[in-house]
PDB file of N, CA and C in Angstrom:
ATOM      1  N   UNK A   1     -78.652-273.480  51.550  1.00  0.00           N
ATOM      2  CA  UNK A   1     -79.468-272.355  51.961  1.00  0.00           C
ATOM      3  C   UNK A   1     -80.030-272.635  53.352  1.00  0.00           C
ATOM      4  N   UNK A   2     -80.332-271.727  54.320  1.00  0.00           N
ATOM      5  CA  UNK A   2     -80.718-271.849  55.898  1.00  0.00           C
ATOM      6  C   UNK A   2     -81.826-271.350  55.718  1.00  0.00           C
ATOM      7  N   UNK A   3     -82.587-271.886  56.976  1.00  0.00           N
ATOM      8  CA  UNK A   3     -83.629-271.570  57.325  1.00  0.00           C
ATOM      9  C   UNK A   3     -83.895-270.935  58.128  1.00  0.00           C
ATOM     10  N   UNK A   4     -84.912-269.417  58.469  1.00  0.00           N
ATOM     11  CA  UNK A   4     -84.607-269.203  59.942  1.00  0.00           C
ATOM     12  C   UNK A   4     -85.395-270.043  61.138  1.00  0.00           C
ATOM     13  N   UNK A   5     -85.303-269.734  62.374  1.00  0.00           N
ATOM     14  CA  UNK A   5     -85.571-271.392  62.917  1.00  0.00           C
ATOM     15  C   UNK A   5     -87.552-270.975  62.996  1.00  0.00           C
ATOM     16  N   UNK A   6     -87.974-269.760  63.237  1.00  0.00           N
ATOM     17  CA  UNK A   6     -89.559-269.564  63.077  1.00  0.00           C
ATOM     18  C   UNK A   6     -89.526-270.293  61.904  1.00  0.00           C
ATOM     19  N   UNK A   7     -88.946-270.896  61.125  1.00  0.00           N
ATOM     20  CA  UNK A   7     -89.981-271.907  59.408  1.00  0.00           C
ATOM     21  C   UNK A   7     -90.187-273.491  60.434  1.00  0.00           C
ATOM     22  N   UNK A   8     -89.796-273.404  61.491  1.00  0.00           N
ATOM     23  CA  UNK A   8     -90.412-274.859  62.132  1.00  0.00           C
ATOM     24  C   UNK A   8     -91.325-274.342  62.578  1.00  0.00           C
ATOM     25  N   UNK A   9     -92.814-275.326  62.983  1.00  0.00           N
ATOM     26  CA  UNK A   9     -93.909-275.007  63.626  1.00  0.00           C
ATOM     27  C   UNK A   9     -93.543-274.931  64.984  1.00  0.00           C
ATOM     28  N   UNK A  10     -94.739-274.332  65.084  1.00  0.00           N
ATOM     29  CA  UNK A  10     -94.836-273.643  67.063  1.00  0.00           C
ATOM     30  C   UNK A  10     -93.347-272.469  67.092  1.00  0.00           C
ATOM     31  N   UNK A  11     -92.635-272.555  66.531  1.00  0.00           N
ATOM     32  CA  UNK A  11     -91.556-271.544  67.308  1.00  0.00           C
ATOM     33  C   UNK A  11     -91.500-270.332  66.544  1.00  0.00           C
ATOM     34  N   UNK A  12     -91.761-269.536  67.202  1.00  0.00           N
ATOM     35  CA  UNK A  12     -91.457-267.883  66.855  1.00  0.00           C
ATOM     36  C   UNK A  12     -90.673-266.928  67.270  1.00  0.00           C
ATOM     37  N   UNK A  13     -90.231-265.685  67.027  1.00  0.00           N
ATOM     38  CA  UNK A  13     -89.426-265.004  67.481  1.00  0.00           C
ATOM     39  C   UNK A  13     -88.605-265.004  68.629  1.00  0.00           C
ATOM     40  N   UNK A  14     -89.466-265.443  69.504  1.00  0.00           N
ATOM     41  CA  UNK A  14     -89.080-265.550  70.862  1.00  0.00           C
ATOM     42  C   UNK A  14     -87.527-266.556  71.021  1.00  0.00           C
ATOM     43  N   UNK A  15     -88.830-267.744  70.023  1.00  0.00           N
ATOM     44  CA  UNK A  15     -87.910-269.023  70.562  1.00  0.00           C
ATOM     45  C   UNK A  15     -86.569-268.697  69.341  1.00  0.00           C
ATOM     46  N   UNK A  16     -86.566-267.990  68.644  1.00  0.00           N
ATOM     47  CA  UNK A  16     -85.580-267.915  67.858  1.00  0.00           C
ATOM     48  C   UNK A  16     -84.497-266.815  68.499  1.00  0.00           C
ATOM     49  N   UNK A  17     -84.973-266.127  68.831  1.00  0.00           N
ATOM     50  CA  UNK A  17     -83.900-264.833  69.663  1.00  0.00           C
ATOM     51  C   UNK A  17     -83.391-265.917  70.747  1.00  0.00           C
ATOM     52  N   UNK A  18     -83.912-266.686  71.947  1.00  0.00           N
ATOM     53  CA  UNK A  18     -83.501-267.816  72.870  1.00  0.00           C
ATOM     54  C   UNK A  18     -82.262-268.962  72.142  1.00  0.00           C
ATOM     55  N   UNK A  19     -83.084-268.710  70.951  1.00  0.00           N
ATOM     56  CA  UNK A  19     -82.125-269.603  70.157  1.00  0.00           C
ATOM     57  C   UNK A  19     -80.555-269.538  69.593  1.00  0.00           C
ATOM     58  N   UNK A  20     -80.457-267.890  69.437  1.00  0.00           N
ATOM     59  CA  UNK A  20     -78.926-267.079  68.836  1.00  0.00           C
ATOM     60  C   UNK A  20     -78.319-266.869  70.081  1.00  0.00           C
ATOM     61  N   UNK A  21     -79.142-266.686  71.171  1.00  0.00           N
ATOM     62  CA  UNK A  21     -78.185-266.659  72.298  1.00  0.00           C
ATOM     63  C   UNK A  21     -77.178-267.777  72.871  1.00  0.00           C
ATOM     64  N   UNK A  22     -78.102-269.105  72.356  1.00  0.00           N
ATOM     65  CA  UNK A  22     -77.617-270.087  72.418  1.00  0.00           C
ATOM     66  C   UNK A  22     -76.617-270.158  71.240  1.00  0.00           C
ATOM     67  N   UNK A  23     -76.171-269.763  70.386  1.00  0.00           N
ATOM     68  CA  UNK A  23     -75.311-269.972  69.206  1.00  0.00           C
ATOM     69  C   UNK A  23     -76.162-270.827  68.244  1.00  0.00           C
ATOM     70  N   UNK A  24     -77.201-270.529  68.403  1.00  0.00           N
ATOM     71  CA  UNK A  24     -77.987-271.853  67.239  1.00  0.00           C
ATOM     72  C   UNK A  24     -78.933-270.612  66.561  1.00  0.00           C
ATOM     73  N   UNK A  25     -78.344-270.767  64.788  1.00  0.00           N
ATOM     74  CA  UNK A  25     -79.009-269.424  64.538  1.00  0.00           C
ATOM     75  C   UNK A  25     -79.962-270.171  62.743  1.00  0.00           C
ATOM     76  N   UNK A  26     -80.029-271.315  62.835  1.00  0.00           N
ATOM     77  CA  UNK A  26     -81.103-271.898  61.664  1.00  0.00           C
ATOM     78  C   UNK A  26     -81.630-272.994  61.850  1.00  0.00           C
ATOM     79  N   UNK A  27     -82.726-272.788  61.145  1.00  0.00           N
ATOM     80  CA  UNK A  27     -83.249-274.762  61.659  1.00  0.00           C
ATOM     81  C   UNK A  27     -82.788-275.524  61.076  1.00  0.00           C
ATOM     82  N   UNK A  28     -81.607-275.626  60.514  1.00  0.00           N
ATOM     83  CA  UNK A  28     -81.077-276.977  59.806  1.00  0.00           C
ATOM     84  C   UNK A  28     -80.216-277.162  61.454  1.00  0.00           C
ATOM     85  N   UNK A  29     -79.376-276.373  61.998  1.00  0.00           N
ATOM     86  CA  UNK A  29     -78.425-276.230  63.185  1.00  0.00           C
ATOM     87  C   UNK A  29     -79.656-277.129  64.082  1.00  0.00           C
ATOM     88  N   UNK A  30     -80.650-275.965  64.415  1.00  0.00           N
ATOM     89  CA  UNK A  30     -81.532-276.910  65.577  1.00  0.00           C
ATOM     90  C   UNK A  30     -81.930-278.195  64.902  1.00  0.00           C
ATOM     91  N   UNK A  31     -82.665-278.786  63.944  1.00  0.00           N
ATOM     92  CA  UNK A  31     -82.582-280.188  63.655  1.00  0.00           C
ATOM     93  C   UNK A  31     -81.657-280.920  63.970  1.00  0.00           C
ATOM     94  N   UNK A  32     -79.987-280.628  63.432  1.00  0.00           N
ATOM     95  CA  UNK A  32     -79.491-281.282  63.440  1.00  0.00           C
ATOM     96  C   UNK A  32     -79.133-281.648  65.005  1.00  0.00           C
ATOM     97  N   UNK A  33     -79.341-281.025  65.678  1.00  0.00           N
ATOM     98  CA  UNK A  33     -78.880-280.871  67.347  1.00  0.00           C
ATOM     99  C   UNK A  33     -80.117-281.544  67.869  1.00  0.00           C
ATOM    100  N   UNK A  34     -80.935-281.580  67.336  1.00  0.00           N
ATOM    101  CA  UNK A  34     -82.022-282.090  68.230  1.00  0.00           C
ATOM    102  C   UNK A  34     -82.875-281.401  69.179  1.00  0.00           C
ATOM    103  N   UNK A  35     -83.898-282.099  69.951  1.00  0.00           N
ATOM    104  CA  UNK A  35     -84.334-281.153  70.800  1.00  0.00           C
ATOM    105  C   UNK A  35     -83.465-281.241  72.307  1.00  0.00           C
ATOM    106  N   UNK A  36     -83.349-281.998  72.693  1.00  0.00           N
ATOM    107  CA  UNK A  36     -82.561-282.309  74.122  1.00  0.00           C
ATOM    108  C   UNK A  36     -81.398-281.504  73.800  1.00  0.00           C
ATOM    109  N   UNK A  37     -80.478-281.634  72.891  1.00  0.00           N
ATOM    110  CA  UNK A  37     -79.583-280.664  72.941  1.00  0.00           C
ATOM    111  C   UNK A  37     -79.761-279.152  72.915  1.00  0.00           C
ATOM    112  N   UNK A  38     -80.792-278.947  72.022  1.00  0.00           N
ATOM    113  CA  UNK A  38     -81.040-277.725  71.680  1.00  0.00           C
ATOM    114  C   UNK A  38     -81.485-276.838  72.970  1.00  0.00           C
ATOM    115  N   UNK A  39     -82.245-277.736  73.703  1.00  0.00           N
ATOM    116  CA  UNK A  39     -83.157-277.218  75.279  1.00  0.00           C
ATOM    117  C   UNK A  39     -81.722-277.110  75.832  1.00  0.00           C
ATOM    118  N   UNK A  40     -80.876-277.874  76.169  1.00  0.00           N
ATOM    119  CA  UNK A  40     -79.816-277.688  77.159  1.00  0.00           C
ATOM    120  C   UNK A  40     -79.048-276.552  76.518  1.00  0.00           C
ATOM    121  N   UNK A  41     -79.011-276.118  75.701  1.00  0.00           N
ATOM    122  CA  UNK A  41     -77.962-275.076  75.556  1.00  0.00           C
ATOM    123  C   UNK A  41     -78.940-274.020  75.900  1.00  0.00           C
ATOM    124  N   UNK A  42     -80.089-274.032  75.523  1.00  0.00           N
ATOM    125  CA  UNK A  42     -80.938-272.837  76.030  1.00  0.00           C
ATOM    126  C   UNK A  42     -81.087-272.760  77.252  1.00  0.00           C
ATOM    127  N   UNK A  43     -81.018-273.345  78.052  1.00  0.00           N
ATOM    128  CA  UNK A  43     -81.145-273.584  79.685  1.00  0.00           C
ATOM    129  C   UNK A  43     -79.513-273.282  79.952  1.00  0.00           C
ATOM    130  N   UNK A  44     -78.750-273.500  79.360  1.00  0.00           N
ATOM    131  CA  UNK A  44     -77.421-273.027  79.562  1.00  0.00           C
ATOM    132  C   UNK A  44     -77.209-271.837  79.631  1.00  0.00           C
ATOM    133  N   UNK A  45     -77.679-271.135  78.254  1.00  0.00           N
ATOM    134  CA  UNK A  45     -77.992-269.709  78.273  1.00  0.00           C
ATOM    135  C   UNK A  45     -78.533-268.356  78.958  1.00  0.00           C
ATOM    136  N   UNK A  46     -79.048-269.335  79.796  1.00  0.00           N
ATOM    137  CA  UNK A  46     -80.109-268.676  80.566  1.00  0.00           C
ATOM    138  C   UNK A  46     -81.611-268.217  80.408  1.00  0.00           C
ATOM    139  N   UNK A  47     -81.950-269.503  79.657  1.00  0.00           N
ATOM    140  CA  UNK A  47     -83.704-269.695  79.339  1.00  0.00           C
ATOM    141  C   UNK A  47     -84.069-270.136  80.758  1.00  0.00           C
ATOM    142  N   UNK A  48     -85.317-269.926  81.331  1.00  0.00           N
ATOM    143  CA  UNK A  48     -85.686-270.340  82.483  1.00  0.00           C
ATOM    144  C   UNK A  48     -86.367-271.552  82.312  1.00  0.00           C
ATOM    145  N   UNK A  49     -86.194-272.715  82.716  1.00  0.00           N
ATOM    146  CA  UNK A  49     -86.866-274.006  82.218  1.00  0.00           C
ATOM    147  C   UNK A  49     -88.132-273.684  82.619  1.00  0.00           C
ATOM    148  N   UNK A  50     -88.896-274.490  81.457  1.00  0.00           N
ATOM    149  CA  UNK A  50     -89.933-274.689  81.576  1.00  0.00           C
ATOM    150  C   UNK A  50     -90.933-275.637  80.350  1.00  0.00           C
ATOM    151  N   UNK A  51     -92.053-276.508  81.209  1.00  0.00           N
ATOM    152  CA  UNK A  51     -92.041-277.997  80.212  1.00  0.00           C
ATOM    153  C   UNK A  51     -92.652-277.418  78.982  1.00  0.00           C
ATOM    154  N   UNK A  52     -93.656-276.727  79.112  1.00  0.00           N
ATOM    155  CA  UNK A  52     -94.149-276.209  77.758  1.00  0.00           C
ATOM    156  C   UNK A  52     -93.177-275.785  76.410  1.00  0.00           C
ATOM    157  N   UNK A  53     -92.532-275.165  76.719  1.00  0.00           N
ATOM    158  CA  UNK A  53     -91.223-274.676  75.833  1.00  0.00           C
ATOM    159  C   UNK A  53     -90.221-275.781  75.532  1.00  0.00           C
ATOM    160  N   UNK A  54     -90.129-276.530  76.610  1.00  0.00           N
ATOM    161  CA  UNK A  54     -89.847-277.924  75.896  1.00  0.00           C
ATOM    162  C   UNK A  54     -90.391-278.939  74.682  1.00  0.00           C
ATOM    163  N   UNK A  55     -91.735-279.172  75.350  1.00  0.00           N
ATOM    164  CA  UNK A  55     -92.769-279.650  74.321  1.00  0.00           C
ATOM    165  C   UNK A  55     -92.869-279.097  73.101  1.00  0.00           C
ATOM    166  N   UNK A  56     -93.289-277.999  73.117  1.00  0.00           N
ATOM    167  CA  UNK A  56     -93.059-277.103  72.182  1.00  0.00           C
ATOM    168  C   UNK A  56     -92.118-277.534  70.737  1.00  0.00           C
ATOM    169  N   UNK A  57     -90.983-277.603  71.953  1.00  0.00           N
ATOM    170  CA  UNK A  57     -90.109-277.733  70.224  1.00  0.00           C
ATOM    171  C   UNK A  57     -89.856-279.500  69.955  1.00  0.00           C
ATOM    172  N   UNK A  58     -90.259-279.960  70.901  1.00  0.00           N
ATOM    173  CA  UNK A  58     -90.598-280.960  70.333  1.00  0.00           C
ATOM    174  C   UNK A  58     -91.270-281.822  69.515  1.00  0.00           C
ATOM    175  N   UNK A  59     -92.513-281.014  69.709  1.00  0.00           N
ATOM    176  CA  UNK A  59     -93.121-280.671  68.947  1.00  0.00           C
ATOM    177  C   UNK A  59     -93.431-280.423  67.302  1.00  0.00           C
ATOM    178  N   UNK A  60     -92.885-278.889  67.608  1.00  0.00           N
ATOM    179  CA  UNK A  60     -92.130-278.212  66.644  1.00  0.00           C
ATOM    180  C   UNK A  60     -91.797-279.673  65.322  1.00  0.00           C
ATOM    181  N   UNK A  61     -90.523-280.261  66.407  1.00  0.00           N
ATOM    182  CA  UNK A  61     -89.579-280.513  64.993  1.00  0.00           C
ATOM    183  C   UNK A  61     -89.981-282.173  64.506  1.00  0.00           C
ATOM    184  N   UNK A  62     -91.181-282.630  65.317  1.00  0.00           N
ATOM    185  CA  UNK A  62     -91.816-283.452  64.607  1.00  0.00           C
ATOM    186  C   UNK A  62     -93.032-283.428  63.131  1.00  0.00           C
ATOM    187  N   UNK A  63     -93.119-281.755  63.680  1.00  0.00           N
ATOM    188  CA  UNK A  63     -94.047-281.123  62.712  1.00  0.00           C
ATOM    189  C   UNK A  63     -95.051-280.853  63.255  1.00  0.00           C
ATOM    190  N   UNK A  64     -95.831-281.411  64.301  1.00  0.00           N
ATOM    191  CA  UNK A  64     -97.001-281.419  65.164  1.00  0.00           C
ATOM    192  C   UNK A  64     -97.136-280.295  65.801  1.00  0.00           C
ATOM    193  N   UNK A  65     -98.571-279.921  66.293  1.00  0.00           N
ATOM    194  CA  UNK A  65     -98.588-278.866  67.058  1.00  0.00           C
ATOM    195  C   UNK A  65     -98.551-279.083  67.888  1.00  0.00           C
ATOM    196  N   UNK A  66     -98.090-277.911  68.819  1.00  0.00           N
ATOM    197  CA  UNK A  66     -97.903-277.975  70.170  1.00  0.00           C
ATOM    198  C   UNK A  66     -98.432-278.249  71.500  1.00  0.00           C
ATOM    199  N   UNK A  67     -99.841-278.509  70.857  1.00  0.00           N
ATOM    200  CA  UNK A  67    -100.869-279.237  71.930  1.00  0.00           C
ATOM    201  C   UNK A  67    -101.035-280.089  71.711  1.00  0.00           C
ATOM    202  N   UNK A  68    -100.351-281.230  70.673  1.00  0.00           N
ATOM    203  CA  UNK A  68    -100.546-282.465  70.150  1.00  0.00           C
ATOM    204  C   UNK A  68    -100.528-283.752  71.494  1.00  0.00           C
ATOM    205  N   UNK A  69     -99.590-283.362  72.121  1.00  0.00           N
ATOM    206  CA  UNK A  69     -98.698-283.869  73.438  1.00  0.00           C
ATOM    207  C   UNK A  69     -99.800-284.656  74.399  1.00  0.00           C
ATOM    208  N   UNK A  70     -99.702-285.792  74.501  1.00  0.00           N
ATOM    209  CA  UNK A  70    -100.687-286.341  75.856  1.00  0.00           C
ATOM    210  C   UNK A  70    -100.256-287.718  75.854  1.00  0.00           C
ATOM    211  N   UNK A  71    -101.350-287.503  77.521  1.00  0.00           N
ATOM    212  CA  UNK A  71    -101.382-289.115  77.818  1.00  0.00           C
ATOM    213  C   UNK A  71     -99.267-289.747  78.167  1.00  0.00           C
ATOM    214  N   UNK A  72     -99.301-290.701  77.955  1.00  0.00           N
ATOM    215  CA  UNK A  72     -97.940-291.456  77.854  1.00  0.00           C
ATOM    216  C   UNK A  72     -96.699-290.692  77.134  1.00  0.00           C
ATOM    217  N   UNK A  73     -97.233-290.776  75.955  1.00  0.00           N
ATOM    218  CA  UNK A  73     -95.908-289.672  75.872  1.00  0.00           C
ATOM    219  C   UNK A  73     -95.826-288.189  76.515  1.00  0.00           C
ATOM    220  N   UNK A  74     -96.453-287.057  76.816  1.00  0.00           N
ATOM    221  CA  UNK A  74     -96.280-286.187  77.374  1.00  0.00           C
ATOM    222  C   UNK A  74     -95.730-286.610  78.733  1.00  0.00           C
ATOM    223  N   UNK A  75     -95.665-287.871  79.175  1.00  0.00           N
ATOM    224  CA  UNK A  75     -95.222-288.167  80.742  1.00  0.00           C
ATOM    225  C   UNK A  75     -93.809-288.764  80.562  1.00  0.00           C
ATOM    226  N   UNK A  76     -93.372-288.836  79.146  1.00  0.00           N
ATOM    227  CA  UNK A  76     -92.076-289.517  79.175  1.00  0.00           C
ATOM    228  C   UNK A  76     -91.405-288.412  78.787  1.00  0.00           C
ATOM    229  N   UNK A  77     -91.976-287.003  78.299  1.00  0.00           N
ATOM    230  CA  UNK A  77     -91.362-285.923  77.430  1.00  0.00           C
ATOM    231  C   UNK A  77     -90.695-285.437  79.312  1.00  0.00           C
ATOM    232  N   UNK A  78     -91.599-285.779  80.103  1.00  0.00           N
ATOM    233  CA  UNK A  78     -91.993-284.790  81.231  1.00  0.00           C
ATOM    234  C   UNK A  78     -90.341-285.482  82.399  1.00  0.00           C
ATOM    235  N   UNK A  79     -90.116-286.630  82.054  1.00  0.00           N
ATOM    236  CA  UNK A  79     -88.911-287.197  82.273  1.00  0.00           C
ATOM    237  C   UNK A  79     -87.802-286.972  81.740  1.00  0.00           C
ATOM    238  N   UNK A  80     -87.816-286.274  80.454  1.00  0.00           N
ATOM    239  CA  UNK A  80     -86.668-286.159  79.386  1.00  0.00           C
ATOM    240  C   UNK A  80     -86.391-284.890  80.178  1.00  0.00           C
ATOM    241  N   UNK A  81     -87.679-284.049  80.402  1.00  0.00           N
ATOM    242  CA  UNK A  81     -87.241-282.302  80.802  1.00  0.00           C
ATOM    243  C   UNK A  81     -86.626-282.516  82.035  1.00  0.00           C
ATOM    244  N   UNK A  82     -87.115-283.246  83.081  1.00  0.00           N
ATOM    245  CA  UNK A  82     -86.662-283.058  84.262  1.00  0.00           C
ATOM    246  C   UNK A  82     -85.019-283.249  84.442  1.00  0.00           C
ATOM    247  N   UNK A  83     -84.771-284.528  83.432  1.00  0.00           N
ATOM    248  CA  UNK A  83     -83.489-284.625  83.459  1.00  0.00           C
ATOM    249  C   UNK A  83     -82.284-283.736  82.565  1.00  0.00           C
ATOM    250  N   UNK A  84     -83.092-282.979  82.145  1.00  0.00           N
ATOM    251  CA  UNK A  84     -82.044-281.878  81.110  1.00  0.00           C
ATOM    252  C   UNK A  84     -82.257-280.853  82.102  1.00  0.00           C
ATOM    253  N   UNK A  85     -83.305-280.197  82.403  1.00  0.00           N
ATOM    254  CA  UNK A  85     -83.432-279.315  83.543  1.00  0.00           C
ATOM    255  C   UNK A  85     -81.994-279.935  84.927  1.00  0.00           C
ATOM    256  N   UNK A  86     -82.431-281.164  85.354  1.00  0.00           N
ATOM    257  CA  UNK A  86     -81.462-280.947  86.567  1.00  0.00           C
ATOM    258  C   UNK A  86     -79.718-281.113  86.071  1.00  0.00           C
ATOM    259  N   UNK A  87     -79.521-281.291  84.841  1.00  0.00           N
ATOM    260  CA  UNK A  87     -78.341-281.725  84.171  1.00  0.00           C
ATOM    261  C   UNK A  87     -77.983-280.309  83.586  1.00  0.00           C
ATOM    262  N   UNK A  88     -78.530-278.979  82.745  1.00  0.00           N
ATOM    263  CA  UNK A  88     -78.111-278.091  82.134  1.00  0.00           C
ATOM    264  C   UNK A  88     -78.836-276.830  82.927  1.00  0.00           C
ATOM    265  N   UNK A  89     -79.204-276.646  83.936  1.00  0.00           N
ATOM    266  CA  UNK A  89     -80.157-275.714  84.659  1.00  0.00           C
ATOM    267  C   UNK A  89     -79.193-275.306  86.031  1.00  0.00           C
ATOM    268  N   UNK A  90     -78.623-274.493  85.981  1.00  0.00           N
ATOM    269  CA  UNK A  90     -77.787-274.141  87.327  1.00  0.00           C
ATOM    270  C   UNK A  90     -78.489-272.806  88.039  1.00  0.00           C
ATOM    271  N   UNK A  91     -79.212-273.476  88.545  1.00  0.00           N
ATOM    272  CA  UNK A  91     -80.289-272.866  89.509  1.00  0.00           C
ATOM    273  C   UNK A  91     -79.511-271.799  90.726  1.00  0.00           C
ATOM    274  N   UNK A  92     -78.419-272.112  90.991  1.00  0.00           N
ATOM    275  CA  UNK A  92     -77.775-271.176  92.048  1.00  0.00           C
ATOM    276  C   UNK A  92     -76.233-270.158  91.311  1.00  0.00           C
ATOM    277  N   UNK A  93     -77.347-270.193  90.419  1.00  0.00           N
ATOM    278  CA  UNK A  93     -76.120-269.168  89.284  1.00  0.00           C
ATOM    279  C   UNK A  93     -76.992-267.487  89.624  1.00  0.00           C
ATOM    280  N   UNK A  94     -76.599-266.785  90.265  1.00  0.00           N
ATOM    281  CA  UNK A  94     -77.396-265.631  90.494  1.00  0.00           C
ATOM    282  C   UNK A  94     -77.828-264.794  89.303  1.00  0.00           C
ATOM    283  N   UNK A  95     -78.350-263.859  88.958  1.00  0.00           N
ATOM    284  CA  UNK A  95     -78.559-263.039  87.391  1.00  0.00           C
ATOM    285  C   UNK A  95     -76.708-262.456  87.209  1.00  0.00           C
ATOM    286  N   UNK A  96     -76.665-261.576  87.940  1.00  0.00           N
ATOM    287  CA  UNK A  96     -75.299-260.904  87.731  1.00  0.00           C
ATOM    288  C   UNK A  96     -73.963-262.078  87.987  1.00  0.00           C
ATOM    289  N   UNK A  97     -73.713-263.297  88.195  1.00  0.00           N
ATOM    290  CA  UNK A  97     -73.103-263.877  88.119  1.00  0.00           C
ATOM    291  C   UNK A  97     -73.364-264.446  86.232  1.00  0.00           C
ATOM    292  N   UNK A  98     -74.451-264.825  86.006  1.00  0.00           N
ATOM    293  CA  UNK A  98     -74.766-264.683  84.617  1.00  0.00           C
ATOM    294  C   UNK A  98     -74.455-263.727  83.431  1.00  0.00           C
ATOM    295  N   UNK A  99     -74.276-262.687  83.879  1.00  0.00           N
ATOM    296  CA  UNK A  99     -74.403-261.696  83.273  1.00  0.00           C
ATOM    297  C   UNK A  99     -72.926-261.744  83.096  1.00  0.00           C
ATOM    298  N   UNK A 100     -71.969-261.707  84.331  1.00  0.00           N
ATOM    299  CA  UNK A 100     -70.592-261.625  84.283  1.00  0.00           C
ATOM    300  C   UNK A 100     -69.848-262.955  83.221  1.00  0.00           C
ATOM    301  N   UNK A 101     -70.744-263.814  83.560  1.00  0.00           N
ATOM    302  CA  UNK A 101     -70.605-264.966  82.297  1.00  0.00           C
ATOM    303  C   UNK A 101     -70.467-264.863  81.094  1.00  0.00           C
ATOM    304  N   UNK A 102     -71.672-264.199  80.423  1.00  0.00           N
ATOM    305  CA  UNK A 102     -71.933-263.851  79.078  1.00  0.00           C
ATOM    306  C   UNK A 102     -71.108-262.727  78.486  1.00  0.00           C
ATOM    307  N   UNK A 103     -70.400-261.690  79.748  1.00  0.00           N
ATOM    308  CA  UNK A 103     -69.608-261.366  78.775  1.00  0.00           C
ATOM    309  C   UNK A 103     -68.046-261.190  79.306  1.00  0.00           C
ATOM    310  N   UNK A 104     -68.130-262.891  79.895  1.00  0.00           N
ATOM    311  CA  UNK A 104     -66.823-263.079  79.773  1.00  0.00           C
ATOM    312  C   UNK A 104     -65.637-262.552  81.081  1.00  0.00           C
ATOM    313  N   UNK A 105     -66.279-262.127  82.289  1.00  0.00           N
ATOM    314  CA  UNK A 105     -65.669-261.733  83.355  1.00  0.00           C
ATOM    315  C   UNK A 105     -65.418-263.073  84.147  1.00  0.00           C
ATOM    316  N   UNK A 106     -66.343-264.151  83.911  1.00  0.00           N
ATOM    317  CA  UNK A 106     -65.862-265.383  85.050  1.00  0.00           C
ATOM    318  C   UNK A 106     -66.863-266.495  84.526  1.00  0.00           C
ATOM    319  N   UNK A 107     -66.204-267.737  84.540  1.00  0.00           N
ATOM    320  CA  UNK A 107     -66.090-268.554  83.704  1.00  0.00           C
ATOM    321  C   UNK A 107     -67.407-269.275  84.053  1.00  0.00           C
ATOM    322  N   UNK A 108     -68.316-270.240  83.325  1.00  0.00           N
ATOM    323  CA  UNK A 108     -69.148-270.944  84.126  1.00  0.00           C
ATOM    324  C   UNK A 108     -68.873-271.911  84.764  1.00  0.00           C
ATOM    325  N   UNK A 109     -69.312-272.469  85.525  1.00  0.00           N
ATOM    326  CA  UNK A 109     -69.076-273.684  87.090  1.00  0.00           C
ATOM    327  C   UNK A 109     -69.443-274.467  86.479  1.00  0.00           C
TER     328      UNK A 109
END
């Protein structure tokens, strides 16, 4: 039986619609993927990075809330994002080059 991915804490609709776009449509899928994976396909997708929404589901899938985050670890989370951001984030992908992506007119770079 699946879960939908709002039964993890902190994430709601939002992050779940972000989430089917990505092809990830239960929280057993996002668990099993993790969060680093899960962020890069959403940043693939065309989520706009950003650290909170990171944290977030990191959050999330420790069980903790989303303001739990500080000190030392929030500064190592803050290293994990930067490097999924500059690794799955194609910043000079225009909207309508995106768009032509998603449905399939030209391939991604």
């Amino acid at each position: 039986m699946s879960s939908p991915i709002s039964s993890i804490r902190n994430l709601g609709p939002a992050y779940e619609e972000a989430c089917a776009r990505a092809g990830i449509h239960t929280a057993e899928e996002l668990r099993d993927l993790g969060a680093d994976e899960t962020y890069a396909r959403l940043l693939k997708t065309g989520t706009k990075p950003h650290f909170i929404g990171y944290y977030v589901l990191v959050m999330g899938l420790q069980g903790r809330p989303w303001n739990d985050c500080k000190g030392k670890e929030k500064d190592a989370l803050r290293v994990r994002f930067d490097a999924l951001k500059a690794r799955a984030h194609d910043k000079g992908r225009s909207e309508l080059e995106d768009m032509l992506n998603k449905i399939g007119v030209i391939e991604k770079r």
